[in-house]
PDB file of N, CA and C in Angstrom:
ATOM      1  N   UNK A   1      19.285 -27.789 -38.674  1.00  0.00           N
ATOM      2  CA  UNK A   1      19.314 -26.714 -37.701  1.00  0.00           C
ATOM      3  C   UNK A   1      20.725 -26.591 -37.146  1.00  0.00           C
ATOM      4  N   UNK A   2      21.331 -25.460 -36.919  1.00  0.00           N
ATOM      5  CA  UNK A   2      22.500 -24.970 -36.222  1.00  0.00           C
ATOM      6  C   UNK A   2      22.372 -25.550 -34.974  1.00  0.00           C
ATOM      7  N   UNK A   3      23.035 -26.369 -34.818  1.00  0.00           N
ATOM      8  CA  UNK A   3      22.591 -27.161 -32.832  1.00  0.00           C
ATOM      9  C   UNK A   3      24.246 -28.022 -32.536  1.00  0.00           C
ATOM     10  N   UNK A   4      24.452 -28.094 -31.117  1.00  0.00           N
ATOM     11  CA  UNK A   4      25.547 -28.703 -30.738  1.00  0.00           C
ATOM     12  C   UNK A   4      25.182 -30.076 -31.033  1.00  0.00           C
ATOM     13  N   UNK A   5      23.599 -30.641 -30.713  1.00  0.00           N
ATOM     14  CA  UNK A   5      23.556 -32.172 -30.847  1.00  0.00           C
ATOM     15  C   UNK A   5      22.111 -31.873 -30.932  1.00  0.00           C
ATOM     16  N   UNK A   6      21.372 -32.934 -31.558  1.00  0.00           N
ATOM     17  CA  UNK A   6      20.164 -32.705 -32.266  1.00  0.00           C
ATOM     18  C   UNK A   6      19.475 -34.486 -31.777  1.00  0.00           C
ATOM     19  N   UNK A   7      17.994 -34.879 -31.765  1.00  0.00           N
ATOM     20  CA  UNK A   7      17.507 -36.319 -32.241  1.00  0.00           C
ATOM     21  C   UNK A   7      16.381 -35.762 -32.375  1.00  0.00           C
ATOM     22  N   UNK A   8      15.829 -37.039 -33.138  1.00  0.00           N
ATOM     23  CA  UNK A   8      14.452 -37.566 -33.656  1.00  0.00           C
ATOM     24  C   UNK A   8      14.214 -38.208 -33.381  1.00  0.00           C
ATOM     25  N   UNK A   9      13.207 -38.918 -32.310  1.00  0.00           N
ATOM     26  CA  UNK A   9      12.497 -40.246 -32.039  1.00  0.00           C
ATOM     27  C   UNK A   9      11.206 -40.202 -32.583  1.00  0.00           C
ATOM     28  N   UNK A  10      10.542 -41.563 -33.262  1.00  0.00           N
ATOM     29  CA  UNK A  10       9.363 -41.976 -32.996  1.00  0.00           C
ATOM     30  C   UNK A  10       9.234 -43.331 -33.008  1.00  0.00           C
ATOM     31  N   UNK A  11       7.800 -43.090 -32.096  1.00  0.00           N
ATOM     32  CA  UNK A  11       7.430 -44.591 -31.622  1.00  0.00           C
ATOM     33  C   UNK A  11       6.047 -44.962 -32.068  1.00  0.00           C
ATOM     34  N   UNK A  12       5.522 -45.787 -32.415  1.00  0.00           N
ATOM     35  CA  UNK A  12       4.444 -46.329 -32.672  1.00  0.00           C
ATOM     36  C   UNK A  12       3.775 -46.953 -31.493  1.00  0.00           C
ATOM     37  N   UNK A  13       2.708 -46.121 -30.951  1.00  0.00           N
ATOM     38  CA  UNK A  13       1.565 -46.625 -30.232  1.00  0.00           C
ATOM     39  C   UNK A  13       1.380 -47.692 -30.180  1.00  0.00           C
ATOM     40  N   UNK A  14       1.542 -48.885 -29.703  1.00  0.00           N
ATOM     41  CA  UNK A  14       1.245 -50.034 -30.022  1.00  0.00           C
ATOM     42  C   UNK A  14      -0.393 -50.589 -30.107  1.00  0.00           C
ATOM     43  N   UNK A  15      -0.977 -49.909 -29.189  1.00  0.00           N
ATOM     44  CA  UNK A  15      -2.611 -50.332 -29.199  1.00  0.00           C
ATOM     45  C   UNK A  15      -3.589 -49.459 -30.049  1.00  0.00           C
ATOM     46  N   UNK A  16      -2.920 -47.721 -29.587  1.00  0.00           N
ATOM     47  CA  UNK A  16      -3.624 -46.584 -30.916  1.00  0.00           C
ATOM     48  C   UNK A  16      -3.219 -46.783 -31.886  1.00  0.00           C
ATOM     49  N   UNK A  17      -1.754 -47.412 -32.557  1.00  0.00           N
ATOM     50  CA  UNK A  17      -1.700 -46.813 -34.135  1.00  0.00           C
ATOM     51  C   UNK A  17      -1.880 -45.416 -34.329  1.00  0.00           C
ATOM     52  N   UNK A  18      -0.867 -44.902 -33.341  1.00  0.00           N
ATOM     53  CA  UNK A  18      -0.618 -43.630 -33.693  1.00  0.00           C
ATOM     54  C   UNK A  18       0.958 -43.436 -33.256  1.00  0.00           C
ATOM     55  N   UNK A  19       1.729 -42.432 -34.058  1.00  0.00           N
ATOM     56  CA  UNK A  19       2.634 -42.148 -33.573  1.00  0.00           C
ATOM     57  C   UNK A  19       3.102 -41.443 -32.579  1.00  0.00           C
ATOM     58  N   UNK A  20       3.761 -41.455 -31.668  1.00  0.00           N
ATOM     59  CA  UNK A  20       4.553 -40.053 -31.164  1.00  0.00           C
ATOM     60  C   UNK A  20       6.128 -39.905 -31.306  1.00  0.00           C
ATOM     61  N   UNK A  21       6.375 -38.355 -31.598  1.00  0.00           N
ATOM     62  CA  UNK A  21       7.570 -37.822 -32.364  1.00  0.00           C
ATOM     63  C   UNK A  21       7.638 -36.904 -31.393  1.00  0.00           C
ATOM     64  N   UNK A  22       8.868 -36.905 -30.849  1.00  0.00           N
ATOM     65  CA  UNK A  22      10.241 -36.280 -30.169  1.00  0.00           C
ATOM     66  C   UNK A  22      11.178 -35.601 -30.683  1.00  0.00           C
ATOM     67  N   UNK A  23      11.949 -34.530 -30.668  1.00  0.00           N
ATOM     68  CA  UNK A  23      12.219 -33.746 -31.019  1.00  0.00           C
ATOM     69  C   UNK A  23      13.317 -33.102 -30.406  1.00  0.00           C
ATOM     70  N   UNK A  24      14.582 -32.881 -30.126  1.00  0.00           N
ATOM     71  CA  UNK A  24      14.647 -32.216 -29.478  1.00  0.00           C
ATOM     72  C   UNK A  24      16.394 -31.839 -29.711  1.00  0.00           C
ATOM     73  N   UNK A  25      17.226 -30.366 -29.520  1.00  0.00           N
ATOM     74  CA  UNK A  25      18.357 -30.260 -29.603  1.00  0.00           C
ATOM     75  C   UNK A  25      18.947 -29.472 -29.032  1.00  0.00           C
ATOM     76  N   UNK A  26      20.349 -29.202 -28.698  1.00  0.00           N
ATOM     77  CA  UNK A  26      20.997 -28.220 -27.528  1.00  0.00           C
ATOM     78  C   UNK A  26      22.067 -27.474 -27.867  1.00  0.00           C
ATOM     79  N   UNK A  27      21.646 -26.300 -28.067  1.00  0.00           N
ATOM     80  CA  UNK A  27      22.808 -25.490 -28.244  1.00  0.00           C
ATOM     81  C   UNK A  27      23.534 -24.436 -27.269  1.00  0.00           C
ATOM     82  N   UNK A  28      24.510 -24.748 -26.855  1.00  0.00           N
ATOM     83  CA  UNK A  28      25.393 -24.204 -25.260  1.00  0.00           C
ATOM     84  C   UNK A  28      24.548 -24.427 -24.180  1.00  0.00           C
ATOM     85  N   UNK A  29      24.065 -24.092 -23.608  1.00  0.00           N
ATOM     86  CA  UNK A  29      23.399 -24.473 -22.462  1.00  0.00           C
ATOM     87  C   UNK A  29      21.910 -24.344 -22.940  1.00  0.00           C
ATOM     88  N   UNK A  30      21.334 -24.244 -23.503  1.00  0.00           N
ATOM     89  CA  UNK A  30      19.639 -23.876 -24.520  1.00  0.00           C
ATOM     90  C   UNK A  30      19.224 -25.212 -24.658  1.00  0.00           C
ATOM     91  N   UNK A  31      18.294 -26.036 -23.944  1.00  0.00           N
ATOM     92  CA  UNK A  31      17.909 -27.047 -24.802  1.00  0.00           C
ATOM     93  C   UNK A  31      16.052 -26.742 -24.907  1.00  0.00           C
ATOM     94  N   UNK A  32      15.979 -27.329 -25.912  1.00  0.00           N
ATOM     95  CA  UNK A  32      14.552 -27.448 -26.403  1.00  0.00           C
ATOM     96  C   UNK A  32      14.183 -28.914 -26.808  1.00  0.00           C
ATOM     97  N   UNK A  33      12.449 -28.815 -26.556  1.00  0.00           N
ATOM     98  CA  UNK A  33      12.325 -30.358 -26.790  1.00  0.00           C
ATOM     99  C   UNK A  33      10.914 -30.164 -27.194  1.00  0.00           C
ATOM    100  N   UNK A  34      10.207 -30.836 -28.201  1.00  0.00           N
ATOM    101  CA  UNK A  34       9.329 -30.527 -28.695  1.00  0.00           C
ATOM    102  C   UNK A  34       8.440 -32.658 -29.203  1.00  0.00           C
ATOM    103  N   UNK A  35       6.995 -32.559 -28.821  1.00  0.00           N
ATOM    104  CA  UNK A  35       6.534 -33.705 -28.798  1.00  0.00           C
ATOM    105  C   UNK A  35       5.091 -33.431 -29.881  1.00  0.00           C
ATOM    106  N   UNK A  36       5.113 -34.480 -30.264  1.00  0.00           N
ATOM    107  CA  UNK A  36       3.757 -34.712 -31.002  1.00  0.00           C
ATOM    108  C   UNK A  36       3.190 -36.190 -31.730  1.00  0.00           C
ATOM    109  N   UNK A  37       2.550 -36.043 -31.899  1.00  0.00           N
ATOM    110  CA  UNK A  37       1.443 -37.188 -31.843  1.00  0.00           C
ATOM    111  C   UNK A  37       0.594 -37.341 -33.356  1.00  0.00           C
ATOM    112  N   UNK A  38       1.106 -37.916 -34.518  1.00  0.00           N
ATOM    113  CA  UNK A  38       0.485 -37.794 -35.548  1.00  0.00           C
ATOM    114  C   UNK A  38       0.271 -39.272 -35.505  1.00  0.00           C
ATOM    115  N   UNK A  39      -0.495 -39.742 -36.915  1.00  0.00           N
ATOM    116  CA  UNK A  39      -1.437 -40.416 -36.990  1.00  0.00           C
ATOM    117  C   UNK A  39      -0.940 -41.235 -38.232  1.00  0.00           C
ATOM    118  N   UNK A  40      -0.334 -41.067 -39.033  1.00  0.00           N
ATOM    119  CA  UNK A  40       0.349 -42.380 -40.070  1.00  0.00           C
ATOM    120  C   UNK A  40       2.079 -41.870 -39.914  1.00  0.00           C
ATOM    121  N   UNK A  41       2.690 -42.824 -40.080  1.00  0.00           N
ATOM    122  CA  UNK A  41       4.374 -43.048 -40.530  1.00  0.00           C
ATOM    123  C   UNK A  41       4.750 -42.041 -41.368  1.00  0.00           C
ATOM    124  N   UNK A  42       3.864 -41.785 -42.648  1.00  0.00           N
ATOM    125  CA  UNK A  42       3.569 -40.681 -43.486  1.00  0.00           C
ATOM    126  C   UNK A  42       4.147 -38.966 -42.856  1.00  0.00           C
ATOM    127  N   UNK A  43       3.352 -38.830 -42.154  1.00  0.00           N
ATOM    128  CA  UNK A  43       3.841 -37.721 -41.475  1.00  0.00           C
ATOM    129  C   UNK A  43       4.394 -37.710 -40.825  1.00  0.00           C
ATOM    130  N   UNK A  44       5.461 -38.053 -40.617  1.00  0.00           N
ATOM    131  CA  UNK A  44       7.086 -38.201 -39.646  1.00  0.00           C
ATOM    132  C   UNK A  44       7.920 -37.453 -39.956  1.00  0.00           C
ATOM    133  N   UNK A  45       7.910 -37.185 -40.969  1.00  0.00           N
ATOM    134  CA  UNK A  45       9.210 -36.499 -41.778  1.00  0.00           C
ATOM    135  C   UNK A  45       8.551 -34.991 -41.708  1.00  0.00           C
ATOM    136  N   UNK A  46       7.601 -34.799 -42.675  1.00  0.00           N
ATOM    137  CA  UNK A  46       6.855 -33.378 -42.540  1.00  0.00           C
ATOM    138  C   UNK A  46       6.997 -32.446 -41.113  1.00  0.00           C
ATOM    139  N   UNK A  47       6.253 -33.848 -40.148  1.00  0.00           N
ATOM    140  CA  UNK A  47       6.546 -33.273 -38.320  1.00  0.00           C
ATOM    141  C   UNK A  47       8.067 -33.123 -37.989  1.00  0.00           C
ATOM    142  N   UNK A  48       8.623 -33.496 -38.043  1.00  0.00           N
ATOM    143  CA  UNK A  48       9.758 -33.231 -37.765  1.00  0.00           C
ATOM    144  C   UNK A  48      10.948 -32.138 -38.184  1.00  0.00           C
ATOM    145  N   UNK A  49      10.063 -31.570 -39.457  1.00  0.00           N
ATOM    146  CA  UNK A  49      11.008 -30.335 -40.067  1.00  0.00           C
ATOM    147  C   UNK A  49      10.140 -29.619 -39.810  1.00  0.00           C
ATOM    148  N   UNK A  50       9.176 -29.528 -39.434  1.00  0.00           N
ATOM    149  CA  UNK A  50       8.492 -28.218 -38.741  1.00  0.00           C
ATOM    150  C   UNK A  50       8.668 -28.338 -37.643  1.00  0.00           C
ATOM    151  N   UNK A  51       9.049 -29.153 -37.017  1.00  0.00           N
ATOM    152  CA  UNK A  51       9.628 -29.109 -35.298  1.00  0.00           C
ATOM    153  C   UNK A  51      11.101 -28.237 -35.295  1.00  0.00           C
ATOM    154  N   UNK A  52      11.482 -28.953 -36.227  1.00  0.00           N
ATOM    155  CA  UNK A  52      13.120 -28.681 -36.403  1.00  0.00           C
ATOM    156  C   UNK A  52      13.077 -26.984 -36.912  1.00  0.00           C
ATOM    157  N   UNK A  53      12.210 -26.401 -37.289  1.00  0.00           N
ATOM    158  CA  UNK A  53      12.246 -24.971 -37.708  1.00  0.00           C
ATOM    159  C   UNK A  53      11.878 -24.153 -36.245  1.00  0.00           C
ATOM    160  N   UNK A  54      10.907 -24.963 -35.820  1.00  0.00           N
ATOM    161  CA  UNK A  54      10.410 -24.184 -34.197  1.00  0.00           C
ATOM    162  C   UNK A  54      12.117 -23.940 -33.657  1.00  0.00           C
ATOM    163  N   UNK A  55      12.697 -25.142 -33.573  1.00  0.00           N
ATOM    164  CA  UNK A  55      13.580 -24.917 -32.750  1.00  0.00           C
ATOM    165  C   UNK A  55      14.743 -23.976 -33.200  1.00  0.00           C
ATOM    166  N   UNK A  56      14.686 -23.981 -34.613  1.00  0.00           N
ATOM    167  CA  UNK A  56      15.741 -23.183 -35.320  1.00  0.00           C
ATOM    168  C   UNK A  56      15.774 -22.065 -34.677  1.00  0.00           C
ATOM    169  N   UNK A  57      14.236 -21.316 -34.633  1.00  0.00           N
ATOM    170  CA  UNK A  57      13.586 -20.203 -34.364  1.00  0.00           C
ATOM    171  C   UNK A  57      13.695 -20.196 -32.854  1.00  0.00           C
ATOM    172  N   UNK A  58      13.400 -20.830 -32.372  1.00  0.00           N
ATOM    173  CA  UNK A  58      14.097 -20.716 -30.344  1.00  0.00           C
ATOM    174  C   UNK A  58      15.316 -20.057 -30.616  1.00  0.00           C
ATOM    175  N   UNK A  59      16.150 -20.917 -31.458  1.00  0.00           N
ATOM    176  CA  UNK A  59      17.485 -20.360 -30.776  1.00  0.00           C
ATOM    177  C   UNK A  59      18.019 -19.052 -31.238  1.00  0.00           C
ATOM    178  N   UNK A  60      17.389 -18.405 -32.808  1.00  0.00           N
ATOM    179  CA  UNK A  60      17.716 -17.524 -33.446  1.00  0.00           C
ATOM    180  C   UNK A  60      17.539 -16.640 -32.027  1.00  0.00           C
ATOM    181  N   UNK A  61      16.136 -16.633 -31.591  1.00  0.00           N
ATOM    182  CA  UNK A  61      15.584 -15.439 -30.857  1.00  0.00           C
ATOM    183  C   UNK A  61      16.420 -15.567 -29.956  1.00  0.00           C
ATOM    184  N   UNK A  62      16.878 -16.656 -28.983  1.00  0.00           N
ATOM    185  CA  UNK A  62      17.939 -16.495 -27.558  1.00  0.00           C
ATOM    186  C   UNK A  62      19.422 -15.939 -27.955  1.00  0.00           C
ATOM    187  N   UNK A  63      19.740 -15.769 -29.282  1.00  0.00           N
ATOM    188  CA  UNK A  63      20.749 -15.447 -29.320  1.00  0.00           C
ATOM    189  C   UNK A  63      20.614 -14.103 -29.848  1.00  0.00           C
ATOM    190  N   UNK A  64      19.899 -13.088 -29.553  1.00  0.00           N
ATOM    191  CA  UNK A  64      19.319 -11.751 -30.183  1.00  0.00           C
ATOM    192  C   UNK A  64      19.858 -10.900 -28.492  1.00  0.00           C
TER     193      UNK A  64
END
């Protein structure tokens, strides 16, 4: 994604065995941050480039 500074966190639930994935990046003063909660390691990567497109798409539209 076009962004001044970008991350990816995830953490593993320690008692659910589930993940949660963080998201989030800033471009000029615009930040976005996006969270979710999947269920194997597996889908980390998948979640995260569909996060990373949401946000693509934030910023396309703020800059219209």
């Amino acid at each position: 994604m076009a962004a001044d500074s970008a991350y990816a966190v995830a953490h593993e639930h320690p008692d659910g065995g589930v993940w949660h994935l963080l998201v989030g990046a800033r471009k000029g003063s615009l930040t976005v941050e996006l969270e979710a909660i999947k269920n194997t390691e597996a889908d980390l990567q998948p979640g995260t480039d569909d996060m990373a497109a949401v946000i693509s798409q934030v910023f396309a539209k703020a800059s219209q």
